[in-house]
C-alpha atoms as a PDB file:
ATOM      1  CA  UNK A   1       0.000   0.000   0.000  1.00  0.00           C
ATOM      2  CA  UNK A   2       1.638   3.496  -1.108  1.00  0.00           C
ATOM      3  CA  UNK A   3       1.115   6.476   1.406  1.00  0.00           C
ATOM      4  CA  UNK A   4       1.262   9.794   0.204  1.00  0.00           C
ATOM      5  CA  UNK A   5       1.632  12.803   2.648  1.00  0.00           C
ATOM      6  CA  UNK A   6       0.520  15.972   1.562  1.00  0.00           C
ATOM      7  CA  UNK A   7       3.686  18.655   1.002  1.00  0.00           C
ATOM      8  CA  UNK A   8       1.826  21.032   3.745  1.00  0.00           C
ATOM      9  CA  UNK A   9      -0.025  19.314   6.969  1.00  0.00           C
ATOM     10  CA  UNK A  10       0.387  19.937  10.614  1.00  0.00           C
ATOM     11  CA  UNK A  11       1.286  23.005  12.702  1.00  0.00           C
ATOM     12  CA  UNK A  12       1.611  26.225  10.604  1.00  0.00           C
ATOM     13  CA  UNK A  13       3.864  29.463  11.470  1.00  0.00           C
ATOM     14  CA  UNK A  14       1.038  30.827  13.881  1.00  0.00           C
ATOM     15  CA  UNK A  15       0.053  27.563  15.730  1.00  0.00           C
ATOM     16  CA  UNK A  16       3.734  26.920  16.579  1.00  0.00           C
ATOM     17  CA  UNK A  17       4.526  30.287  17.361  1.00  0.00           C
ATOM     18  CA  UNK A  18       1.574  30.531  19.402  1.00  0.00           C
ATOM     19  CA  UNK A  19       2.559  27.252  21.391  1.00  0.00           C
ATOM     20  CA  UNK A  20       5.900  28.625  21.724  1.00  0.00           C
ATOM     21  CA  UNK A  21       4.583  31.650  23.255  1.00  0.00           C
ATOM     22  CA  UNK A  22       2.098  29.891  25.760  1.00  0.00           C
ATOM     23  CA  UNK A  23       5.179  27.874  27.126  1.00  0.00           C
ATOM     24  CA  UNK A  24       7.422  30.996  27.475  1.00  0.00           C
ATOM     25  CA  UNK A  25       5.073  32.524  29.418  1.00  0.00           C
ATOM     26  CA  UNK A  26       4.126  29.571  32.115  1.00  0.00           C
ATOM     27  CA  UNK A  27       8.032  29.849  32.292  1.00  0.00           C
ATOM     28  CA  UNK A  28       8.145  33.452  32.578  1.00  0.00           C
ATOM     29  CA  UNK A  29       4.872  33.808  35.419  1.00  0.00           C
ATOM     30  CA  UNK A  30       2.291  31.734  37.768  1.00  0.00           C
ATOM     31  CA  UNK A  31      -0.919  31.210  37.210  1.00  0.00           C
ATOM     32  CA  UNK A  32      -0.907  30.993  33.332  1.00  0.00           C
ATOM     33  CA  UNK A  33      -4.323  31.171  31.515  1.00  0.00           C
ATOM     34  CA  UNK A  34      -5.214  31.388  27.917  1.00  0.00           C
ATOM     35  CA  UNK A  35      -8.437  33.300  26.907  1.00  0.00           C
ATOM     36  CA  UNK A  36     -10.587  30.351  25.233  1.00  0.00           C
ATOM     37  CA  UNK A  37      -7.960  27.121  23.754  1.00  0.00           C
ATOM     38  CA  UNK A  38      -5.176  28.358  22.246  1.00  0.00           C
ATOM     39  CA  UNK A  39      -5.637  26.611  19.045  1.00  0.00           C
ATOM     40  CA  UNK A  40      -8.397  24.431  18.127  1.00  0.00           C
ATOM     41  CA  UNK A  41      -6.938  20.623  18.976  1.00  0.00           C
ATOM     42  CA  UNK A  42      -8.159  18.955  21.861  1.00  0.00           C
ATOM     43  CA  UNK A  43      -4.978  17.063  22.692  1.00  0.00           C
ATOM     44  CA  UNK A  44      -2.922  19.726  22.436  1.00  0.00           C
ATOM     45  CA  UNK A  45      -5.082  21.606  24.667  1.00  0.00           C
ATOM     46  CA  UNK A  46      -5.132  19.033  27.186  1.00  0.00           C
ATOM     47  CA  UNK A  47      -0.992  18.384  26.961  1.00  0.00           C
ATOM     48  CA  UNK A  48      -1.161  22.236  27.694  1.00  0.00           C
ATOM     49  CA  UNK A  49      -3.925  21.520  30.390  1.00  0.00           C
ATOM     50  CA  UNK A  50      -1.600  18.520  32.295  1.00  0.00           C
ATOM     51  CA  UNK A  51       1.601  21.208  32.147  1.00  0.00           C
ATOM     52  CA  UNK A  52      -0.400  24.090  34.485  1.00  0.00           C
ATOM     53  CA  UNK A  53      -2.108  25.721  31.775  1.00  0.00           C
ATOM     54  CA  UNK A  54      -5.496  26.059  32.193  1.00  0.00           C
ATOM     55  CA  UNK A  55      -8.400  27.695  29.725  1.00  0.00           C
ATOM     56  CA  UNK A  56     -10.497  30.390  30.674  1.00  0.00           C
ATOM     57  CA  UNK A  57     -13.646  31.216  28.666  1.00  0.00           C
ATOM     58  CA  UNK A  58     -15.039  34.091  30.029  1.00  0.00           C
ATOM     59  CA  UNK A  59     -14.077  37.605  31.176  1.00  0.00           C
ATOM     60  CA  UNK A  60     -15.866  36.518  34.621  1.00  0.00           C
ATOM     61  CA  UNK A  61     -12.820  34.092  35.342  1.00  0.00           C
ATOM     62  CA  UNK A  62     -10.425  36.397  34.993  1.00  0.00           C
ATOM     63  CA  UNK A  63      -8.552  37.841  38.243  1.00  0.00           C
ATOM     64  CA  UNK A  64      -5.489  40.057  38.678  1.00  0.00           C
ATOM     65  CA  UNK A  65      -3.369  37.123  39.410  1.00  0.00           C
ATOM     66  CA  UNK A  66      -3.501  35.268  36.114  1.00  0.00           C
ATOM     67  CA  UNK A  67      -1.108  36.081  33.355  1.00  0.00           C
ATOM     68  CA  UNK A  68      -3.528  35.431  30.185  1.00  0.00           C
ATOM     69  CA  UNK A  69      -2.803  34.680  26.836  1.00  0.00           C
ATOM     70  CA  UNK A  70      -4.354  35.794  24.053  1.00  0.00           C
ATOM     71  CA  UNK A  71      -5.251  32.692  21.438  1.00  0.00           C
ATOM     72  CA  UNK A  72      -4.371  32.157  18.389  1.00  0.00           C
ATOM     73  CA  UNK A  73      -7.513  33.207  16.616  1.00  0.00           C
ATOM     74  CA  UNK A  74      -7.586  36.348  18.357  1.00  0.00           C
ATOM     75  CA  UNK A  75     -10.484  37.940  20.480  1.00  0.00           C
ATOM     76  CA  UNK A  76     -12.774  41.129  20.743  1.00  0.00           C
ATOM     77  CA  UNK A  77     -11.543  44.159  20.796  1.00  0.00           C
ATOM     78  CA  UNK A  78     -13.827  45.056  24.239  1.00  0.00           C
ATOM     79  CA  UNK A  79     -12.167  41.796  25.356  1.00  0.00           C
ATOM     80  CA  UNK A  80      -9.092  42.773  24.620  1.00  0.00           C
ATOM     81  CA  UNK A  81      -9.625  45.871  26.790  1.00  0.00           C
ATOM     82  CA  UNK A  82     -11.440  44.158  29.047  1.00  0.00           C
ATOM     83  CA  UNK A  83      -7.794  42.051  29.840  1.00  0.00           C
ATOM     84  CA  UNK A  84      -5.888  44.646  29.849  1.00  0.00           C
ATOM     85  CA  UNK A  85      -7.615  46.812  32.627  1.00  0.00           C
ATOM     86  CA  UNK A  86      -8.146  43.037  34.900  1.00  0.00           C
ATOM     87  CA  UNK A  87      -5.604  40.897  34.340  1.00  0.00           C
ATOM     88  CA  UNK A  88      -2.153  40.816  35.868  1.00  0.00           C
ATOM     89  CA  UNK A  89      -0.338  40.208  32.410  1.00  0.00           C
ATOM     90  CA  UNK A  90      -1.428  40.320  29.088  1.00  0.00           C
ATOM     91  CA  UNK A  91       0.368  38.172  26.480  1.00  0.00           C
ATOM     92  CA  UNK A  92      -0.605  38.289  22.808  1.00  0.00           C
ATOM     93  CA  UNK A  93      -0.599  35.028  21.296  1.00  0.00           C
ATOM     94  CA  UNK A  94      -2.757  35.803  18.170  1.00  0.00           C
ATOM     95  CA  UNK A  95      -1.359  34.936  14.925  1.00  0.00           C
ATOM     96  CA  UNK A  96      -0.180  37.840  12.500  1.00  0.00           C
ATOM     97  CA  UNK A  97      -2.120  36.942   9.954  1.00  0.00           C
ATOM     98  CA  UNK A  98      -5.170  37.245  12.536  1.00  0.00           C
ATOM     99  CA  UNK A  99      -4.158  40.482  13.303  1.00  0.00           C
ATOM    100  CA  UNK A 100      -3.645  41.771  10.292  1.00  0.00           C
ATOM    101  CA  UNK A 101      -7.438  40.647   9.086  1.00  0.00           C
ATOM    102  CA  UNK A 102      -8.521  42.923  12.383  1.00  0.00           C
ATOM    103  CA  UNK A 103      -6.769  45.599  11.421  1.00  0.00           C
ATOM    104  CA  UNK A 104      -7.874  45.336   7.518  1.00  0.00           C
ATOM    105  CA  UNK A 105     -11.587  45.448   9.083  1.00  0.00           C
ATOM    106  CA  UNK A 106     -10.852  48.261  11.339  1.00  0.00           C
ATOM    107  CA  UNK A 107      -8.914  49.899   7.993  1.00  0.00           C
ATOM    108  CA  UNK A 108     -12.088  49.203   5.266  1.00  0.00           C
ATOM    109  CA  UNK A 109     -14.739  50.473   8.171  1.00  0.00           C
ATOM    110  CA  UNK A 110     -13.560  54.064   7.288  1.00  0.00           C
ATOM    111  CA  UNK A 111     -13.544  53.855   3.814  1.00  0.00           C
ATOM    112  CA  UNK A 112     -16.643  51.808   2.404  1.00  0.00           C
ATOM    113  CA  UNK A 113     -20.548  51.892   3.436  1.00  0.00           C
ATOM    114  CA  UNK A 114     -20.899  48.304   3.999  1.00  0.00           C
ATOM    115  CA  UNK A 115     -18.438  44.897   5.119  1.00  0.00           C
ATOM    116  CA  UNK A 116     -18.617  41.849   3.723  1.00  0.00           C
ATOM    117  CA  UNK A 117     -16.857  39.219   5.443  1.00  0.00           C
ATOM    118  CA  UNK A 118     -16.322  35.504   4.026  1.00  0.00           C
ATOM    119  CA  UNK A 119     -16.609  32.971   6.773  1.00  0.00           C
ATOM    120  CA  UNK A 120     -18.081  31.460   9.871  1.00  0.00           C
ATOM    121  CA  UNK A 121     -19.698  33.812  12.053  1.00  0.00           C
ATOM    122  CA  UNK A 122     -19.841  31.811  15.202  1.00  0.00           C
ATOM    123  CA  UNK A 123     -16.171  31.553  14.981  1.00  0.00           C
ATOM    124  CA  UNK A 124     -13.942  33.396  17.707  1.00  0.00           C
ATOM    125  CA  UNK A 125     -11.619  34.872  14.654  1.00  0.00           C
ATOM    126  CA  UNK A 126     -14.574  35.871  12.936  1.00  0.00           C
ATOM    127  CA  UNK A 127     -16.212  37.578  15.719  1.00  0.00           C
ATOM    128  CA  UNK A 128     -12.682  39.181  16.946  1.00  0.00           C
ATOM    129  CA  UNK A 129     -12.578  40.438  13.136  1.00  0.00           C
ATOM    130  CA  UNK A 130     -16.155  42.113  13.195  1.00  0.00           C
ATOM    131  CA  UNK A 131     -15.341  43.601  16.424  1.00  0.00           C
ATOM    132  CA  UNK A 132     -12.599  46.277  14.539  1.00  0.00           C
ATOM    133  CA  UNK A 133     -16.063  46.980  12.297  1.00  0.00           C
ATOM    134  CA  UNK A 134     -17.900  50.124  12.624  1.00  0.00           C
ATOM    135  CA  UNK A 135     -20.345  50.273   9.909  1.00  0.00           C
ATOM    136  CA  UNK A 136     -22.688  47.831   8.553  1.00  0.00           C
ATOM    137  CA  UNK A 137     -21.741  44.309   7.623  1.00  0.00           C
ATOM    138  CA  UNK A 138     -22.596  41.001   6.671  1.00  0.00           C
ATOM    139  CA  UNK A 139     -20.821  37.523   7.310  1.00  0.00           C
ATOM    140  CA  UNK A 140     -21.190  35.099   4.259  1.00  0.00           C
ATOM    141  CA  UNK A 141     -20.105  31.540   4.131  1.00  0.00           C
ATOM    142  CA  UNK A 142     -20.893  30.852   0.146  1.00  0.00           C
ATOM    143  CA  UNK A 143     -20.897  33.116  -3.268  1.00  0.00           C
ATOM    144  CA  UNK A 144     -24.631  32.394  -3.433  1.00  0.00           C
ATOM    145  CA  UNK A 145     -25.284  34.880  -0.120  1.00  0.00           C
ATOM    146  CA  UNK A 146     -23.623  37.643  -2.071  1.00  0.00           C
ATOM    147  CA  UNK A 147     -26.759  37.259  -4.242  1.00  0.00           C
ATOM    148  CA  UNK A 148     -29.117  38.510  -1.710  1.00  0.00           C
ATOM    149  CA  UNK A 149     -27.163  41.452  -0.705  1.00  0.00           C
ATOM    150  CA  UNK A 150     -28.380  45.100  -1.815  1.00  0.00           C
ATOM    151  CA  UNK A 151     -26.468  47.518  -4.201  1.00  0.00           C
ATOM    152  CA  UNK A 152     -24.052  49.738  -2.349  1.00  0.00           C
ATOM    153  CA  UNK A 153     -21.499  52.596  -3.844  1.00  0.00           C
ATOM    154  CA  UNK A 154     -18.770  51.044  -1.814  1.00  0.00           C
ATOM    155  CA  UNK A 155     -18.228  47.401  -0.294  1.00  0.00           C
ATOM    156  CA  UNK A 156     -15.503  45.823   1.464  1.00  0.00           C
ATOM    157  CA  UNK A 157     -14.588  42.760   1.462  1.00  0.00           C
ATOM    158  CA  UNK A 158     -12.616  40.423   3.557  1.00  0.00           C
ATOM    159  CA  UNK A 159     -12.218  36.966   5.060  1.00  0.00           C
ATOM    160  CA  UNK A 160     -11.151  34.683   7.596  1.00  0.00           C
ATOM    161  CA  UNK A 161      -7.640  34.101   7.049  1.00  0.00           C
ATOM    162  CA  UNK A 162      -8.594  30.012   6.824  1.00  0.00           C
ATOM    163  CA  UNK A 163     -11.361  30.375   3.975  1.00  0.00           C
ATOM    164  CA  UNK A 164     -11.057  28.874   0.719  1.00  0.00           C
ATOM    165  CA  UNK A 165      -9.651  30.930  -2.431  1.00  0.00           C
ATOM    166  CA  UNK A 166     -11.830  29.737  -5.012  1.00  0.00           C
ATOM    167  CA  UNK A 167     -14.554  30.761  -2.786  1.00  0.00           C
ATOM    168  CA  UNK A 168     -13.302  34.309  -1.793  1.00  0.00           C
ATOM    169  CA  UNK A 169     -12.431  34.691  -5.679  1.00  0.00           C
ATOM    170  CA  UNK A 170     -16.238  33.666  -6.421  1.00  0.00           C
ATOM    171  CA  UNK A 171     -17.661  36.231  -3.814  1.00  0.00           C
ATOM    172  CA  UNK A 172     -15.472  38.900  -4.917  1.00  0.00           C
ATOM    173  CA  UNK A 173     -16.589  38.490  -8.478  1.00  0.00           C
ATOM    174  CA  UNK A 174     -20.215  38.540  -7.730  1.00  0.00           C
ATOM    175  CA  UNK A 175     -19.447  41.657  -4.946  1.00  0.00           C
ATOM    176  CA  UNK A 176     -18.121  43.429  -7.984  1.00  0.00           C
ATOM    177  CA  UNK A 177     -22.444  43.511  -9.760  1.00  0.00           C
ATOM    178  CA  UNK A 178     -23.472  44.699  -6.605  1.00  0.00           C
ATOM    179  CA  UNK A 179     -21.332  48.266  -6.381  1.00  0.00           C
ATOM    180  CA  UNK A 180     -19.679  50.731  -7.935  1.00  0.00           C
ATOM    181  CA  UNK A 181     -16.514  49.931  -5.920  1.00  0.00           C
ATOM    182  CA  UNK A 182     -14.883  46.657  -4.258  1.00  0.00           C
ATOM    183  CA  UNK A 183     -12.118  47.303  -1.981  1.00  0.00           C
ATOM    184  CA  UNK A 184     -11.083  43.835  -1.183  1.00  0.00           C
ATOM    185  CA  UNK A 185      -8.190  42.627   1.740  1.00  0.00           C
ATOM    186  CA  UNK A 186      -6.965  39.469   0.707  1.00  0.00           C
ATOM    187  CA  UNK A 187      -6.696  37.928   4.087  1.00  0.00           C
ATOM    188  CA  UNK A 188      -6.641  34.297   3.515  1.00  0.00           C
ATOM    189  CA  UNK A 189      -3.006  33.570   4.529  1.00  0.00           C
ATOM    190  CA  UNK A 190      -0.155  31.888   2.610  1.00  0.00           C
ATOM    191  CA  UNK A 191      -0.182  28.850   4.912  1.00  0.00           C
ATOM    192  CA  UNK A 192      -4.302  28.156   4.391  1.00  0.00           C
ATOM    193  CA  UNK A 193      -3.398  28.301   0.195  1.00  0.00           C
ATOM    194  CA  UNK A 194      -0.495  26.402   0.117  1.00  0.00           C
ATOM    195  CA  UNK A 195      -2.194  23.505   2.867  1.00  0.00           C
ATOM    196  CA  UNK A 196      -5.244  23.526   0.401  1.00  0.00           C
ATOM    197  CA  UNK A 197      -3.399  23.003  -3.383  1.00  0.00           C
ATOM    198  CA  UNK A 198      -1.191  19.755  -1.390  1.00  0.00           C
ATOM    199  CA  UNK A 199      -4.407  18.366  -0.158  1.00  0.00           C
ATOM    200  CA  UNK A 200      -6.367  18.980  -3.107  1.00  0.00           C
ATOM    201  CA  UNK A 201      -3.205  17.069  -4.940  1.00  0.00           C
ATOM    202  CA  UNK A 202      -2.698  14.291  -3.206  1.00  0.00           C
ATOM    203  CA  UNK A 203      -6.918  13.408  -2.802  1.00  0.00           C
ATOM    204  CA  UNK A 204      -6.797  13.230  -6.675  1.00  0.00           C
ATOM    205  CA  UNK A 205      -4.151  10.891  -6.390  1.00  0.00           C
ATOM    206  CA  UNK A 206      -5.694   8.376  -4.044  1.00  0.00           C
ATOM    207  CA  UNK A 207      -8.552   6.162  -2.946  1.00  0.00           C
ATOM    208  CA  UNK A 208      -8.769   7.143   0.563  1.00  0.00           C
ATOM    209  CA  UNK A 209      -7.838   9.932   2.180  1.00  0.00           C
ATOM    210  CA  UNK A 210      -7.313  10.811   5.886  1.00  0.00           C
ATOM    211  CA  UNK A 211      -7.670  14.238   7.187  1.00  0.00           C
ATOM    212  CA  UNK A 212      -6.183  14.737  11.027  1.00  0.00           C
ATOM    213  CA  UNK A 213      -7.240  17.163  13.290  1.00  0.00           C
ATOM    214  CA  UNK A 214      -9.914  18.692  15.604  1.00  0.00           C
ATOM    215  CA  UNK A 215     -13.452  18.646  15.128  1.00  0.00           C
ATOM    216  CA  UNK A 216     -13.410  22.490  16.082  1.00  0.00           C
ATOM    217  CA  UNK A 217     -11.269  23.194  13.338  1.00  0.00           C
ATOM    218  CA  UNK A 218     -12.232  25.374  11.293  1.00  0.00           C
ATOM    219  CA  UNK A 219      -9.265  24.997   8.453  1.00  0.00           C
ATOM    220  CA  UNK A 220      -9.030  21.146   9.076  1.00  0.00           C
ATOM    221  CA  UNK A 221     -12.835  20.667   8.475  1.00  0.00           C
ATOM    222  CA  UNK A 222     -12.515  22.597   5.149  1.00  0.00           C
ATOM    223  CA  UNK A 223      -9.685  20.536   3.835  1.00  0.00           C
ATOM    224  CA  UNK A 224     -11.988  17.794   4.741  1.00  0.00           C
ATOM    225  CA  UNK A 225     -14.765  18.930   2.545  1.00  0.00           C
ATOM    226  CA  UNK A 226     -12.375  19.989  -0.084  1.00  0.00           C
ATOM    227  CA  UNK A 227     -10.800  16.502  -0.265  1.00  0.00           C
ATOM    228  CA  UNK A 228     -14.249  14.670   0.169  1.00  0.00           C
ATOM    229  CA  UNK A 229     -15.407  16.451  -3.303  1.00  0.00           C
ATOM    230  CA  UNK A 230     -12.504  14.712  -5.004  1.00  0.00           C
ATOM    231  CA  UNK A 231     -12.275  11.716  -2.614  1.00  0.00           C
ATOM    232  CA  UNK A 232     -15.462  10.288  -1.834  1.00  0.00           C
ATOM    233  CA  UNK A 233     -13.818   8.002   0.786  1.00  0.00           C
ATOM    234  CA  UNK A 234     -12.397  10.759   2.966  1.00  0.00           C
ATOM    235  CA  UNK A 235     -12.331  10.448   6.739  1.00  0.00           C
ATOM    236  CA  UNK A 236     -12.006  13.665   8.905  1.00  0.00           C
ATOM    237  CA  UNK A 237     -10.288  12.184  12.438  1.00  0.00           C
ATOM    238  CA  UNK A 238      -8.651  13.735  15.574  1.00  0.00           C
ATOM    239  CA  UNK A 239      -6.838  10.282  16.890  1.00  0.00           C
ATOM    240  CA  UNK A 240      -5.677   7.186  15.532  1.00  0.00           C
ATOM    241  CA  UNK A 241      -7.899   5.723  17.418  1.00  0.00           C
ATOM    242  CA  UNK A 242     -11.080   6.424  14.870  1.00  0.00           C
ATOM    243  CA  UNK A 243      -9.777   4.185  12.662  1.00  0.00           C
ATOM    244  CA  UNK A 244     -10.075   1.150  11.374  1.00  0.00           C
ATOM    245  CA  UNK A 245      -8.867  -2.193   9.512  1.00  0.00           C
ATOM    246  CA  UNK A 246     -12.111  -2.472   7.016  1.00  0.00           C
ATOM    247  CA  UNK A 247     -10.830   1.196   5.671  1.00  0.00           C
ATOM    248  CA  UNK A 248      -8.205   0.410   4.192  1.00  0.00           C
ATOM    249  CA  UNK A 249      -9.229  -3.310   2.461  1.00  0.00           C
ATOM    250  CA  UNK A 250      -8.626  -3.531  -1.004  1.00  0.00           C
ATOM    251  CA  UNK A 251      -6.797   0.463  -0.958  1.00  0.00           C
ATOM    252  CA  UNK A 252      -3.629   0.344  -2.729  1.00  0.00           C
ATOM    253  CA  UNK A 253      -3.254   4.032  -2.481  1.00  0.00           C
ATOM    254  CA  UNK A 254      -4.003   6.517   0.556  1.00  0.00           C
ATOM    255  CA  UNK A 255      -3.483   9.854   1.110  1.00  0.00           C
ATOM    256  CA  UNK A 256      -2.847  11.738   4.346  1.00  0.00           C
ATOM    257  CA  UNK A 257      -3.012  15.355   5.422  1.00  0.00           C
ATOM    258  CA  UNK A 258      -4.064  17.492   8.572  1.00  0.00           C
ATOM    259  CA  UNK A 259      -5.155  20.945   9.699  1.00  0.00           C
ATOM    260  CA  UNK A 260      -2.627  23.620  10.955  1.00  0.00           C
ATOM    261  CA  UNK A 261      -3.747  23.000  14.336  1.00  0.00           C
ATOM    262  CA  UNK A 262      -2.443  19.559  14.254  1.00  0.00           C
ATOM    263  CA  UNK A 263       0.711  17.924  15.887  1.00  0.00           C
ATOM    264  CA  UNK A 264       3.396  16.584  13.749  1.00  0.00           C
ATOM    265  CA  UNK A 265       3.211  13.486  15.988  1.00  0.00           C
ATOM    266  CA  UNK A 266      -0.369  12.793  15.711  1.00  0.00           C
ATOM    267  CA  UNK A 267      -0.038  12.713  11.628  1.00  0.00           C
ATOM    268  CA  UNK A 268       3.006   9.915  12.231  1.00  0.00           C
ATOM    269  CA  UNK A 269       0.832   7.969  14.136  1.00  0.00           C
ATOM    270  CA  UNK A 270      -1.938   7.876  11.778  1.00  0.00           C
ATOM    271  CA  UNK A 271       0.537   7.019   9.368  1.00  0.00           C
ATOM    272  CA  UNK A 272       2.171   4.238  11.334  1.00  0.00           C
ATOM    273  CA  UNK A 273      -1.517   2.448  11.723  1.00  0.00           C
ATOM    274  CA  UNK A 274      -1.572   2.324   7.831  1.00  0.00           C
ATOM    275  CA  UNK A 275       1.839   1.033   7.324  1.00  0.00           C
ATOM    276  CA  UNK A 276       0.562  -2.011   9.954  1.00  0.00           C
ATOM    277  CA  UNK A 277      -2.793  -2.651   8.283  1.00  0.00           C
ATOM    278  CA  UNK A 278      -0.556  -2.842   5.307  1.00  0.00           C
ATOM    279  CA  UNK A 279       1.467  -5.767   6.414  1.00  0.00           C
END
């Protein structure tokens, strides 16, 4: 049985950085805290949980003596005040790209009449994004929505730094009827288009394909959906343990990735259950 690993899987530049940074600071001071889970993988989160780093998920919890950290996705901007005025340190955590979606949103509220935003609006980056917005707005999550929307001299348009190009390119082209002018962020970061193409690649290659990484994931559940439309026998999984023998019976080829929020290590197991089935 051949195994093919996708070119880009596992941690990106602002998961590890943001690990990094959560482990400096429980060096650094007591009572470390981040504001909601640091990135979206359970395991990871409880690794972090079993070293003295516990999750907070409301402003209510938070006291003078923690030193919190900021997640990776970012939070409100009142939140963000809200820390800074209550908490005994404040240590930002949120990736770049993250921030620099905020501050496009902030940026695009004082130049256009209305926001559109591609992505999911019950998602902590999307609602730390909107936060930065002062004018009207509208979170989408296909290029259909854009249909529905009203004519406006100026939009804006943005997204969640893990939303799918062909999808932002869609919406933008169908935001471009419905004004006179489209100022559009491209927000989607490098890391999201390069883990999508090698994904996309290898599920075209292969007649199963395993996706690793949390079921709160936002990016790991799209690569999922983008490698079931290719591969019908896709599985999205967070352990090794969610799989089985009767998966792989008669495969000759299967294909591997997982979300930026995933562990190196938890890919290599997956990968080491195949190469036994295999046997």
């Amino acid at each position: 049985m051949e195994i093919m690993v996708a070119r880009y899987a596992g941690f990106c530049f602002g998961v590890e950085r943001a690990i990094d940074i959560v482990k400096d600071a429980a060096k650094e001071y007591s009572s470390v805290v981040t504001f909601g889970p640091i990135i979206h993988n359970p395991q990871v989160v409880g690794e972090l949980k079993d070293a003295g780093v516990a999750t907070v998920k409301s402003l209510d919890e938070v006291s003078k003596d923690m030193s919190v950290v900021i997640r990776s996705h970012g939070i409100e901007r009142k939140e963000a005040e809200f820390l800074i005025e209550n908490a005994g340190n404040v240590v930002d955590a949120a990736c770049p790209f993250v921030k620099k979606a905020q501050r496009a949103a902030a940026r695009l509220s004082k130049s256009c009449d209305y926001i559109v935003i591609l992505g999911e609006s019950d998602h902590p980056e999307v609602k730390g994004i909107v936060s930065y917005i002062d004018i009207p707005y509208k979170v989408i999550e296909s290029a259909e929505e854009v249909d529905a929307l009203d004519y406006v001299e100026k939009y804006g348009f943005l997204a969640q730094t893990t939303q799918s190009i062909s999808i932002f390119e869609k919406s933008a082209e169908k935001l471009k009827q419905k004004c006179s002018e489209l100022s559009i962020a491209r927000t989607i970061c490098s890391a999201t288009e390069k883990r999508q193409e090698a994904a996309i690649e290898v599920a075209s290659k292969v007649e199963v394909m395993i996706v690793v990484g949390g079921k709160n994931s936002a990016n790991t559940t799209r690569l999922y959906h983008l490698c079931k439309e290719i591969c019908p026998h896709t599985y999205h999984i967070e352990t090794v343990s969610e799989l089985s023998v009767e998966m792989f019976q008669n495969i000759s080829k299967v294909g591997l990735t997982a979300g930026a929020s995933t562990p190196v290590y938890l890919l290599e197991k997956v990968r080491e259950y195949i190469l036994e089935v295999a046997r």
